[in-house]
Protein backbone atom coordinates (compact mmCIF):
# COMPACT_ATOMS: atom_id res chain seq x y z
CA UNK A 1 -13.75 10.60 -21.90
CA UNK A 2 -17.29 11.12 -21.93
CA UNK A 3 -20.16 8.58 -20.76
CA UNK A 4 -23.39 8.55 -22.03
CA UNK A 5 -26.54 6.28 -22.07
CA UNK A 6 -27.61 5.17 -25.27
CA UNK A 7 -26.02 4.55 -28.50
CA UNK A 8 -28.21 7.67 -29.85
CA UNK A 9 -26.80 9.78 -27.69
CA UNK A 10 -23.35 8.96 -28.13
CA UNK A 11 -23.69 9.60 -31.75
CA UNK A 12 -25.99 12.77 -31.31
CA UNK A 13 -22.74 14.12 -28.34
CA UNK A 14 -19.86 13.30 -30.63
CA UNK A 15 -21.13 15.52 -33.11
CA UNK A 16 -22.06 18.02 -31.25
CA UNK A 17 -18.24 18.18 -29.86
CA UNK A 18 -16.81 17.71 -33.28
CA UNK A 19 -19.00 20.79 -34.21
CA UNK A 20 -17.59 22.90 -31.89
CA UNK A 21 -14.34 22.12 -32.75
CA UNK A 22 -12.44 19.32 -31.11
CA UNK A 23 -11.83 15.51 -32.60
CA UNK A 24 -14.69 13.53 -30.91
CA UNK A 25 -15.56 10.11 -32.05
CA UNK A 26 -18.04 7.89 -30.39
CA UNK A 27 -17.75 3.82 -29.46
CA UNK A 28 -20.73 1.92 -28.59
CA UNK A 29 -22.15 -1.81 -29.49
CA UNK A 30 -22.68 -0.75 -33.11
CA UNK A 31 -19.60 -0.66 -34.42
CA UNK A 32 -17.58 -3.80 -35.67
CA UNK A 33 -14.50 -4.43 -32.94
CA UNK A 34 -12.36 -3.62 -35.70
CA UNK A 35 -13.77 -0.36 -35.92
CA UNK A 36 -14.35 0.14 -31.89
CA UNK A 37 -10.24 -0.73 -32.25
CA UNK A 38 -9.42 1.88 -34.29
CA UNK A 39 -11.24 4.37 -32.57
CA UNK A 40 -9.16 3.80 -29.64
CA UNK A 41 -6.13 3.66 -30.85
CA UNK A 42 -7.41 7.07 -32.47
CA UNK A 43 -7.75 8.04 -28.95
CA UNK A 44 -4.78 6.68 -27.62
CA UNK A 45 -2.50 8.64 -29.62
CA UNK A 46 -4.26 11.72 -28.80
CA UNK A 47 -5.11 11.87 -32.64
CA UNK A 48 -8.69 12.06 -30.88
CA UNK A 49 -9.52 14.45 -28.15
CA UNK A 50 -12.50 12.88 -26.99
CA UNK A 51 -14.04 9.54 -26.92
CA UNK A 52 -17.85 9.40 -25.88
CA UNK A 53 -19.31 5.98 -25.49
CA UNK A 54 -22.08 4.11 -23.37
CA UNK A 55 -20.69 2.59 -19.91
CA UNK A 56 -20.75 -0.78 -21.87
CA UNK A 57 -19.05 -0.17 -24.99
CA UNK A 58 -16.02 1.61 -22.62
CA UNK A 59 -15.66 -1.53 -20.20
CA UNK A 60 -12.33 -1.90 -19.93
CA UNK A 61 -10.58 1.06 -21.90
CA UNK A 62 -7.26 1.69 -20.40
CA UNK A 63 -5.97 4.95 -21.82
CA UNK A 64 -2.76 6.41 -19.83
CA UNK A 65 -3.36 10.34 -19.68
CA UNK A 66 -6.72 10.53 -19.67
CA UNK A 67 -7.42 14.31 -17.66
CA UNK A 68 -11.32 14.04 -17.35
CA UNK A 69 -14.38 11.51 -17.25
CA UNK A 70 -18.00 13.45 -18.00
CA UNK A 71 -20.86 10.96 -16.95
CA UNK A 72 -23.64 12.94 -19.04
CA UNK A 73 -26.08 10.80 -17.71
CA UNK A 74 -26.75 8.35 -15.28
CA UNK A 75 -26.35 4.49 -15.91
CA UNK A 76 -28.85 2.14 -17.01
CA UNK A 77 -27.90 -0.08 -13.89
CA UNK A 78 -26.31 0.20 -10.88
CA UNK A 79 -23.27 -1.69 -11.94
């Protein structure tokens, strides 16, 4: 699991995962829920390697298993 800032930068460190060679998909605010949904359950299954998203668009994700959390950058807020 991989935090980043901004919704650029999620899509901009997906890519450059998926381009080395691992399943990376990013969630942040723009994407529909039904889309954030089935990114997750992506994830979940482990059909995804790595999720990267911005602290807000990963409130609340509870994934069982998950090894490692990258903070890439620091947080808007404090929070």
């Amino acid at each position: 699991l991989v935090f980043v800032r901004t919704r650029e930068e999620v899509e901009r460190t997906a890519r450059a995962i998926a381009e080395e060679g691992m399943e990376a998909a990013g969630i942040s605010g723009d994407l529909t829920q039904d889309a954030r949904e089935r990114v997750l359950d992506r994830f979940r299954s482990g059909k995804l390697a790595v999720l990267v998203g911005t602290d807000v668009a990963a409130r609340g994700i509870d994934v069982p298993g998950v090894t490692h959390v990258f903070n890439l950058g620091l947080p808007m807020s404090s929070e």
